[in-house]
Protein backbone atom coordinates (compact mmCIF):
# COMPACT_ATOMS: atom_id res chain seq x y z
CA UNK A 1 -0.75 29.62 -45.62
CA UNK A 2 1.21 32.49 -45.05
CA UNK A 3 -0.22 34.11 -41.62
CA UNK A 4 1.84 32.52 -38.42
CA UNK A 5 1.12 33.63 -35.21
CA UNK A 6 3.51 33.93 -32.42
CA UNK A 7 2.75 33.27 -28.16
CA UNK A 8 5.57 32.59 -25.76
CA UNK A 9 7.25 33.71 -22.84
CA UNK A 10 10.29 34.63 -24.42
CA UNK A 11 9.40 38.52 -23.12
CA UNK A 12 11.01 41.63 -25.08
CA UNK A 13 14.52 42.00 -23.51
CA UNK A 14 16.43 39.25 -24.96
CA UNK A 15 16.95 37.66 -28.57
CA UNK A 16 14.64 35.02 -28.46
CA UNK A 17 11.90 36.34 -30.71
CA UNK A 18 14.18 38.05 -32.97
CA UNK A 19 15.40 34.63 -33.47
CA UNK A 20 12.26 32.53 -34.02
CA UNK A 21 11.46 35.18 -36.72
CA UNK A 22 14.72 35.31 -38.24
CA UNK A 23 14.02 31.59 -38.63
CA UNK A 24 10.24 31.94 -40.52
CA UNK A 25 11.47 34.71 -42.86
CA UNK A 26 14.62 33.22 -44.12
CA UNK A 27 12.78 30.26 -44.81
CA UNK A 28 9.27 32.10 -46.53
CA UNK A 29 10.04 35.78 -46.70
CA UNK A 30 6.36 36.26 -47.81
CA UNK A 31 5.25 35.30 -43.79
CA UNK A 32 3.03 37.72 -42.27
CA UNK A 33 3.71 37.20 -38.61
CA UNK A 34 1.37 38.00 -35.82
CA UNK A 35 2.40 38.45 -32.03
CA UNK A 36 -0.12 37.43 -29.84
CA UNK A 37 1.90 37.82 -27.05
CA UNK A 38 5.31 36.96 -25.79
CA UNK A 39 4.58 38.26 -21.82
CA UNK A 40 3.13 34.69 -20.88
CA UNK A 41 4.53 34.59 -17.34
CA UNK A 42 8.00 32.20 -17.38
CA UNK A 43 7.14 28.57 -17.81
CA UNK A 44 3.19 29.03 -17.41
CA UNK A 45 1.80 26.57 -19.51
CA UNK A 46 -1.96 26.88 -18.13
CA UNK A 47 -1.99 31.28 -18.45
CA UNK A 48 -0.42 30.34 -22.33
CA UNK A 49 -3.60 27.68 -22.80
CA UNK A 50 -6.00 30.05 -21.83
CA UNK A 51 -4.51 32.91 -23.70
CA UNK A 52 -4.06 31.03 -27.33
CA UNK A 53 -7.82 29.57 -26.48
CA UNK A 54 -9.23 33.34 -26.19
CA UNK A 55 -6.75 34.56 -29.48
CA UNK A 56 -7.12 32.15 -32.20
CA UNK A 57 -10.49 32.27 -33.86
CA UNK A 58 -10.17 35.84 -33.94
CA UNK A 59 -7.48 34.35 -37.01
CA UNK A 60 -8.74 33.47 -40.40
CA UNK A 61 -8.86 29.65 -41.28
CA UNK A 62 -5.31 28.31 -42.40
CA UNK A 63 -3.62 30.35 -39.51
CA UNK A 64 -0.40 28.34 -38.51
CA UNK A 65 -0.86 29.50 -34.78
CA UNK A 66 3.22 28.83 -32.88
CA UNK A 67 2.98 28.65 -28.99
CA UNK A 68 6.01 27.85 -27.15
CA UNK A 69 5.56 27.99 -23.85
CA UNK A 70 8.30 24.72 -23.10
CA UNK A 71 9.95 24.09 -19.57
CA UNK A 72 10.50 20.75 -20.77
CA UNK A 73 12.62 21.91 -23.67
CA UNK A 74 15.26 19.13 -24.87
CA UNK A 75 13.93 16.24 -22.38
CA UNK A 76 11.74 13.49 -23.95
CA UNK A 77 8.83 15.18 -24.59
CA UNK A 78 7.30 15.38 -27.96
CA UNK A 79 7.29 18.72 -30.14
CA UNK A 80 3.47 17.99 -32.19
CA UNK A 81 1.56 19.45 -34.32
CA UNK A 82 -2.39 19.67 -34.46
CA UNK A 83 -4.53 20.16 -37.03
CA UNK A 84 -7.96 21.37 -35.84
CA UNK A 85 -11.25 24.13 -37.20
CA UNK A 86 -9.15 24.38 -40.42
CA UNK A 87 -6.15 25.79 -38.39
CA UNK A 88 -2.22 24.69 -37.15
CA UNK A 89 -0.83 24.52 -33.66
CA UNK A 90 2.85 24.00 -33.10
CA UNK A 91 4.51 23.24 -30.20
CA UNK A 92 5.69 21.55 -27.26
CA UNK A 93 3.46 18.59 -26.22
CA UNK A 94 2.78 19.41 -22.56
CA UNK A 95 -0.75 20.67 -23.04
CA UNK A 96 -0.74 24.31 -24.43
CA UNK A 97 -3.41 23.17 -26.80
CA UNK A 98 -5.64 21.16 -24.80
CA UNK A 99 -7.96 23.82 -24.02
CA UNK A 100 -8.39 24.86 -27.56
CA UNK A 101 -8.85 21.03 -28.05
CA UNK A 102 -11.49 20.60 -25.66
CA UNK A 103 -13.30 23.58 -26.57
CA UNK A 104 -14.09 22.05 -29.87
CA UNK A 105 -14.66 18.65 -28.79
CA UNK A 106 -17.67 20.26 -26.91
CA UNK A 107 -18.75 20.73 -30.29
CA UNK A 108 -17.89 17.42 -31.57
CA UNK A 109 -15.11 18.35 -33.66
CA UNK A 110 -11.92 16.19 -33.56
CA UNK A 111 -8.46 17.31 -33.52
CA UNK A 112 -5.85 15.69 -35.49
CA UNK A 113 -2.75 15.09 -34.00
CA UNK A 114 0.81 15.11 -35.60
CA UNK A 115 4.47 14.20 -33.96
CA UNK A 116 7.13 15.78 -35.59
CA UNK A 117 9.70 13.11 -36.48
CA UNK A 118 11.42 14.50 -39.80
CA UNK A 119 14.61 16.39 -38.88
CA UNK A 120 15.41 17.39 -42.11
CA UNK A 121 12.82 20.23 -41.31
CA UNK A 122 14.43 21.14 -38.22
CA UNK A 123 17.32 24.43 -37.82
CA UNK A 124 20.24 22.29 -37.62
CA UNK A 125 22.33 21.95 -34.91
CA UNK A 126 19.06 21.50 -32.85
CA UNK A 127 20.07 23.06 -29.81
CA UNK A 128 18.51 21.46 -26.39
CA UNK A 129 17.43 24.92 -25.04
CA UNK A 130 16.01 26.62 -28.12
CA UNK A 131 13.36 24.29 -29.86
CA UNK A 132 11.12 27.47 -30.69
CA UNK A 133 14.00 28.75 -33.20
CA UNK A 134 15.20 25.36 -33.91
CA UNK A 135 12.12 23.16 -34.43
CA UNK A 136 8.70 25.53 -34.05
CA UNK A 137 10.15 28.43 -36.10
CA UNK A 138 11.35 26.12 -39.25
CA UNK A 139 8.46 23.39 -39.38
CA UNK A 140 5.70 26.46 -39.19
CA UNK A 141 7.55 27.83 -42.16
CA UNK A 142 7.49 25.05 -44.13
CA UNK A 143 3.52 24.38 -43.50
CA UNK A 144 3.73 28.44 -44.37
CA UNK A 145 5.39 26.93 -47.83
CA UNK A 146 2.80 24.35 -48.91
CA UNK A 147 4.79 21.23 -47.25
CA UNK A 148 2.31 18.45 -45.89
CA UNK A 149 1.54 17.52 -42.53
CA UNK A 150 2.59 13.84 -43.38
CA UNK A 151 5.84 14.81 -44.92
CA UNK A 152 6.88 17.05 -41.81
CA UNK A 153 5.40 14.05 -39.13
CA UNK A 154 3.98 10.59 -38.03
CA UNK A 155 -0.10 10.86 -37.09
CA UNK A 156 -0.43 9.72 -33.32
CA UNK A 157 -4.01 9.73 -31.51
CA UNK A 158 -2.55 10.99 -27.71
CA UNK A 159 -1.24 14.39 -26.27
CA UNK A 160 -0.33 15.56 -23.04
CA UNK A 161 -4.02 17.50 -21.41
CA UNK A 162 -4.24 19.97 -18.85
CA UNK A 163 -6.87 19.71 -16.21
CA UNK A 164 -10.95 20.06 -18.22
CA UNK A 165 -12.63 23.55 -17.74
CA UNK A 166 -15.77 21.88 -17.37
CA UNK A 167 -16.99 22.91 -13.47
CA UNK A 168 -18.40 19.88 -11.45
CA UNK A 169 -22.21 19.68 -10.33
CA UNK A 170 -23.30 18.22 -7.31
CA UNK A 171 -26.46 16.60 -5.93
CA UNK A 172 -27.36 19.23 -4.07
CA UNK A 173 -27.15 21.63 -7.27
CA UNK A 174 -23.91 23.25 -6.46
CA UNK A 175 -21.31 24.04 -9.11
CA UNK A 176 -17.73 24.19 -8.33
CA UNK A 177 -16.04 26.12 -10.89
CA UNK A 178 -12.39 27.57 -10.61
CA UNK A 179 -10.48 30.61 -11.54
CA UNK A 180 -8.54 29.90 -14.45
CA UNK A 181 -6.82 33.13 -15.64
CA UNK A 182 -6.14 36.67 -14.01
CA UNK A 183 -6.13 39.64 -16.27
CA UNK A 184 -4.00 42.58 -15.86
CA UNK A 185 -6.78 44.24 -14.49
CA UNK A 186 -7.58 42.14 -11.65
CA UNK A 187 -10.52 40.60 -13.12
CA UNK A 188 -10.80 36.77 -12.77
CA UNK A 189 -11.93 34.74 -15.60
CA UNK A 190 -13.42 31.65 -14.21
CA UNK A 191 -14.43 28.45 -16.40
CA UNK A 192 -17.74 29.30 -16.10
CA UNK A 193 -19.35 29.42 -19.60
CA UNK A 194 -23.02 30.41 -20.66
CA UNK A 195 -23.84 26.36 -20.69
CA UNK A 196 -23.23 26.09 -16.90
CA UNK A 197 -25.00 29.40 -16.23
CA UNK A 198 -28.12 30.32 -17.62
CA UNK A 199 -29.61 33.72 -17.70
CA UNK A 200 -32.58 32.45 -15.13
CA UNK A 201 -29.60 31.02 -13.01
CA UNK A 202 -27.54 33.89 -13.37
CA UNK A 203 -30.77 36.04 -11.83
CA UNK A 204 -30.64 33.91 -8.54
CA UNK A 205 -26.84 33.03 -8.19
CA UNK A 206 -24.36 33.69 -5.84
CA UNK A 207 -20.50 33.01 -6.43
CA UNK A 208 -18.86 32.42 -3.90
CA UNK A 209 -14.56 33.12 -3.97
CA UNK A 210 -12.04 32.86 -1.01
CA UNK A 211 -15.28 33.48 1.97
CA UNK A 212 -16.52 36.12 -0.16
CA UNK A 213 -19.83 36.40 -1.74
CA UNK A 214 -20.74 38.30 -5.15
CA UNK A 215 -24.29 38.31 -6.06
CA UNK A 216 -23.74 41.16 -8.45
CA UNK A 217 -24.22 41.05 -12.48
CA UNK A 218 -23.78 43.05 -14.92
CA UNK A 219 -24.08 43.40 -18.72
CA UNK A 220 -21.14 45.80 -19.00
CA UNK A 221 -18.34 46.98 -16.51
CA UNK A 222 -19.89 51.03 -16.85
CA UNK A 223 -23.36 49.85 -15.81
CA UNK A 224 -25.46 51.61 -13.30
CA UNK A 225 -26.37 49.34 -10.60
CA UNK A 226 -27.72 50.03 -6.75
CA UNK A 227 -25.96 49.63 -3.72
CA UNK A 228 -22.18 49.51 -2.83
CA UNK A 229 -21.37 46.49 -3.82
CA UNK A 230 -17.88 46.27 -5.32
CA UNK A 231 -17.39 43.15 -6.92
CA UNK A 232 -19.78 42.10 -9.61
CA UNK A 233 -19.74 39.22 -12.34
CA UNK A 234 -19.72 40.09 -15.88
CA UNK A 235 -19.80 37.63 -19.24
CA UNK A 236 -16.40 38.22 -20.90
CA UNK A 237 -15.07 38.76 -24.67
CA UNK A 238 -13.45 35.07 -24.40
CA UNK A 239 -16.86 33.54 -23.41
CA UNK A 240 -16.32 33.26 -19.99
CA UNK A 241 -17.86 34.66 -16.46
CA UNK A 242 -15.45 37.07 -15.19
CA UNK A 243 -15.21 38.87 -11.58
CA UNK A 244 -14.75 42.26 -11.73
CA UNK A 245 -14.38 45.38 -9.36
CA UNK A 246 -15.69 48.80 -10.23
CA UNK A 247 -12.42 50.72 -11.27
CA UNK A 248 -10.35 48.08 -8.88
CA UNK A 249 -8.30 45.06 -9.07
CA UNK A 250 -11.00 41.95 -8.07
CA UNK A 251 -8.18 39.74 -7.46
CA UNK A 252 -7.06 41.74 -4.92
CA UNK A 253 -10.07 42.54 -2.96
CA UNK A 254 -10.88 38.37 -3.13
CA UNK A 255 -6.72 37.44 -2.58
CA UNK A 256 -7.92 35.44 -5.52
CA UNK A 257 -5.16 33.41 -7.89
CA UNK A 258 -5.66 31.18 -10.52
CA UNK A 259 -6.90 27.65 -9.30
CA UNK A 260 -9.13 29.48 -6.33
CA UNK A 261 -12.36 27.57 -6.41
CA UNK A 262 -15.46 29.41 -7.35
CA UNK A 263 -18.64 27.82 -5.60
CA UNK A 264 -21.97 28.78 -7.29
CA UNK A 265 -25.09 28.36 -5.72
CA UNK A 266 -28.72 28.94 -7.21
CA UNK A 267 -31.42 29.71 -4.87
CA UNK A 268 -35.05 30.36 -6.79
């Protein structure tokens, strides 16, 4: 297991990932290291959940995948590992992984769930800021190395979980989904996945986002369509139903932000 993948917020101006991969390499100079990103916005937990969920099976199975996205650096809460679809997560416990968790839990697969207790495996002095170079950065390397799971932590059954992605259904038919990531673009990913929405829903659907209706969808954001309507719904690359403007920001024409609700109704 040499491939470890990188996602934080640590951004490119300052030392931080420098650091974390001074850390890896002096411990297995044969790591390959992979940046998925370190432009999570500051302290964002839920934007680094979704982003590691729509990254990591793109990696090959073994993949020691690093997220440190940690505003509750050096308090009591519990740096973990998880063990899950053949590949590593390390990192804070304050639900960065639960999304990838529940994703395969959908599919009955288990996670298992590590604490890391064995400081001798930890960058010593542990500083109270810095757990990514101090803790993340050395116990990834070691997994890199061949050292077990059980030698590097104590097996525990709990973990901190963000909110589910499952949308609600009511009586009446109605599903309340919610916006759960903006892209760069201004298109918002919603939790809506091909199981809530099926392609004879998706004919007679309307979403509905901050008083504003989109009844538009498309197979592809170049497709020809009639009429003027802007905003249009598209199936995205991470599995999800997006909102999307033609050649605009969609977030910005629906004052959308993550957490809006997204009410779908079907009408035959």
């Amino acid at each position: 297991m040499s491939l470890i993948t990188l996602l934080t917020d640590f951004g490119g101006a300052d030392y931080f990932v420098a650091a974390v991969k001074g850390v890896i390499l002096s411990a297995n100079p044969a790591a390959r290291i992979v940046d998925i990103t370190h432009d999570i916005p500051p302290q964002d937990i839920e934007a680094a959940a979704f982003t590691l969920l729509a990254a990591y099976s793109s990696f090959p199975s073994e993949t020691i995948h690093v997220a440190v996205v940690d505003p509750g650096v050096g308090s009591a809460r519990r740096p973990i590992v998880m063990k899950l679809a053949e590949q590593y997560f390390v990192g804070p416990d304050n639900g960065i992984f639960s999304y990838v968790r529940e994703n395969h839990e959908n599919l009955g697969l288990t996670a298992e769930l590590f604490h890391l207790t064995n400081e001798k495996y930890f960058r010593q002095p542990v500083s109270a800021t810095f757990h990514g170079r101090d803790v993340f950065a050395p116990v990834a390397a070691a997994l890199s190395r061949g050292v077990k799971l059980t030698e590097l932590a104590t097996k525990t059954t709990d973990s901190v979980r963000l909110a589910p992605l499952r949308p609600t259904t009511a009586e009446d038919g109605k599903v309340t989904a919610r916006i759960i990531h903006v892209d760069r673009f201004g298109n918002c990913i919603t939790n809506l996945t091909q199981n809530d929405l099926t392609a004879e829903m998706i004919a007679v659907a309307t979403l509905r986002v901050n008083g504003k209706s989109v009844k538009s969808f498309r197979s592809h954001f170049a497709e020809a369509v009639a009429g003027k309507q802007k905003l249009f719904a598209i199936w995205g690359s991470a599995g999800f139903l997006e909102i999307a403007a033609t050649n605009e920001s969609a977030a910005r024409i629906l004052k959308a932000r993550r957490g809006d609700s997204v009410i779908v109704s079907v009408s035959p």
